[in-house]
Protein backbone atom coordinates (compact mmCIF):
# COMPACT_ATOMS: atom_id res chain seq x y z
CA UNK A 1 0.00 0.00 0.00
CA UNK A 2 2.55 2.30 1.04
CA UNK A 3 4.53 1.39 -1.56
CA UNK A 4 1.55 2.46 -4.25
CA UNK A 5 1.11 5.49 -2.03
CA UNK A 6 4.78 6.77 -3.09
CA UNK A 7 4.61 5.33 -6.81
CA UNK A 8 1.31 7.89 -6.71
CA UNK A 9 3.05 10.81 -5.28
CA UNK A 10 6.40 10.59 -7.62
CA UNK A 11 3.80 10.28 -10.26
CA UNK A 12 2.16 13.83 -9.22
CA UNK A 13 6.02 15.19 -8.85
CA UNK A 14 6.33 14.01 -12.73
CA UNK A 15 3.29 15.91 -14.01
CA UNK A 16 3.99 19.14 -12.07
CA UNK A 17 7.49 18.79 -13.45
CA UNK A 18 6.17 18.66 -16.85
CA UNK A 19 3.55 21.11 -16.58
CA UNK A 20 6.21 23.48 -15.37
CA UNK A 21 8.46 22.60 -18.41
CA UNK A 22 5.57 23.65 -20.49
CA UNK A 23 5.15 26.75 -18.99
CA UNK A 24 8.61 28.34 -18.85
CA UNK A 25 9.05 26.66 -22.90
CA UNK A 26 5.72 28.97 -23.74
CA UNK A 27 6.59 31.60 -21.90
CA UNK A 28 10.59 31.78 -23.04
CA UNK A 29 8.93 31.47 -26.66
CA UNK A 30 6.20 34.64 -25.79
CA UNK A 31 9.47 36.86 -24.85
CA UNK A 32 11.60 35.78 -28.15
CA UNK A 33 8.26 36.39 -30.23
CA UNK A 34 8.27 39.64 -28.33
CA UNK A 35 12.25 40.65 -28.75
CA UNK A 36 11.79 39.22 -32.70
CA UNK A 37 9.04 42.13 -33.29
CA UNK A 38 10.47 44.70 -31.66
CA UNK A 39 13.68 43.69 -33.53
CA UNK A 40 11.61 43.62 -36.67
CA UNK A 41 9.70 46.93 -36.17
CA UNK A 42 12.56 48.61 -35.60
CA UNK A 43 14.92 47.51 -38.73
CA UNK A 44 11.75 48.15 -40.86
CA UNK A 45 11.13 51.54 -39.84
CA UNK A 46 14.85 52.63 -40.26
CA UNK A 47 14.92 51.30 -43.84
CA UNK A 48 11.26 53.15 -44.66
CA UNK A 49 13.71 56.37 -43.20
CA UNK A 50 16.41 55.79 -45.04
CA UNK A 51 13.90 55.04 -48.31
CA UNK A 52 12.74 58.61 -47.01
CA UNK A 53 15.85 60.60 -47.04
CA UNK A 54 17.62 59.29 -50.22
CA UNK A 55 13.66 60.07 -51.90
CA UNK A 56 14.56 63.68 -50.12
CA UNK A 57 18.55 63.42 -51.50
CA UNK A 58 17.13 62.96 -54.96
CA UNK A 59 14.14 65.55 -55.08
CA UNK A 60 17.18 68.11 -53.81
CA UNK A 61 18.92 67.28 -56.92
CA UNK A 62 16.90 66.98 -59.47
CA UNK A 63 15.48 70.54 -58.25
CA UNK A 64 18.88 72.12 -58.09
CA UNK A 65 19.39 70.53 -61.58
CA UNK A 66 16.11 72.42 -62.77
């Protein structure tokens, strides 16, 4: 009996081991989906500013060419 009793309770240890593995795998995966956006976001918008300024570069000299 006692000896089911403890194959019971290791089992329960087991589970709430792997229910905690699951948790800190989605959650480490939520803050590298987070970082990867930001990341994202933030190489985008420099290249739509750079797109921005050489548009600006141009416009300058085709005017001064006029």
């Amino acid at each position: 009996m006692e000896r089911q009793q403890a194959e019971a309770e290791e089992e329960i240890k087991r589970q709430h081991l792997v229910k905690n593995g699951y948790l800190a795998g989605a959650i480490l995966l939520a803050l590298i989906s987070i970082a990867s956006y930001f990341l994202y976001k933030r190489r985008r918008d420099a290249l739509e500013k750079r797109k921005v300024v050489e548009f600006n570069a141009k416009v300058a000299e085709t005017e001064l060419k006029a």
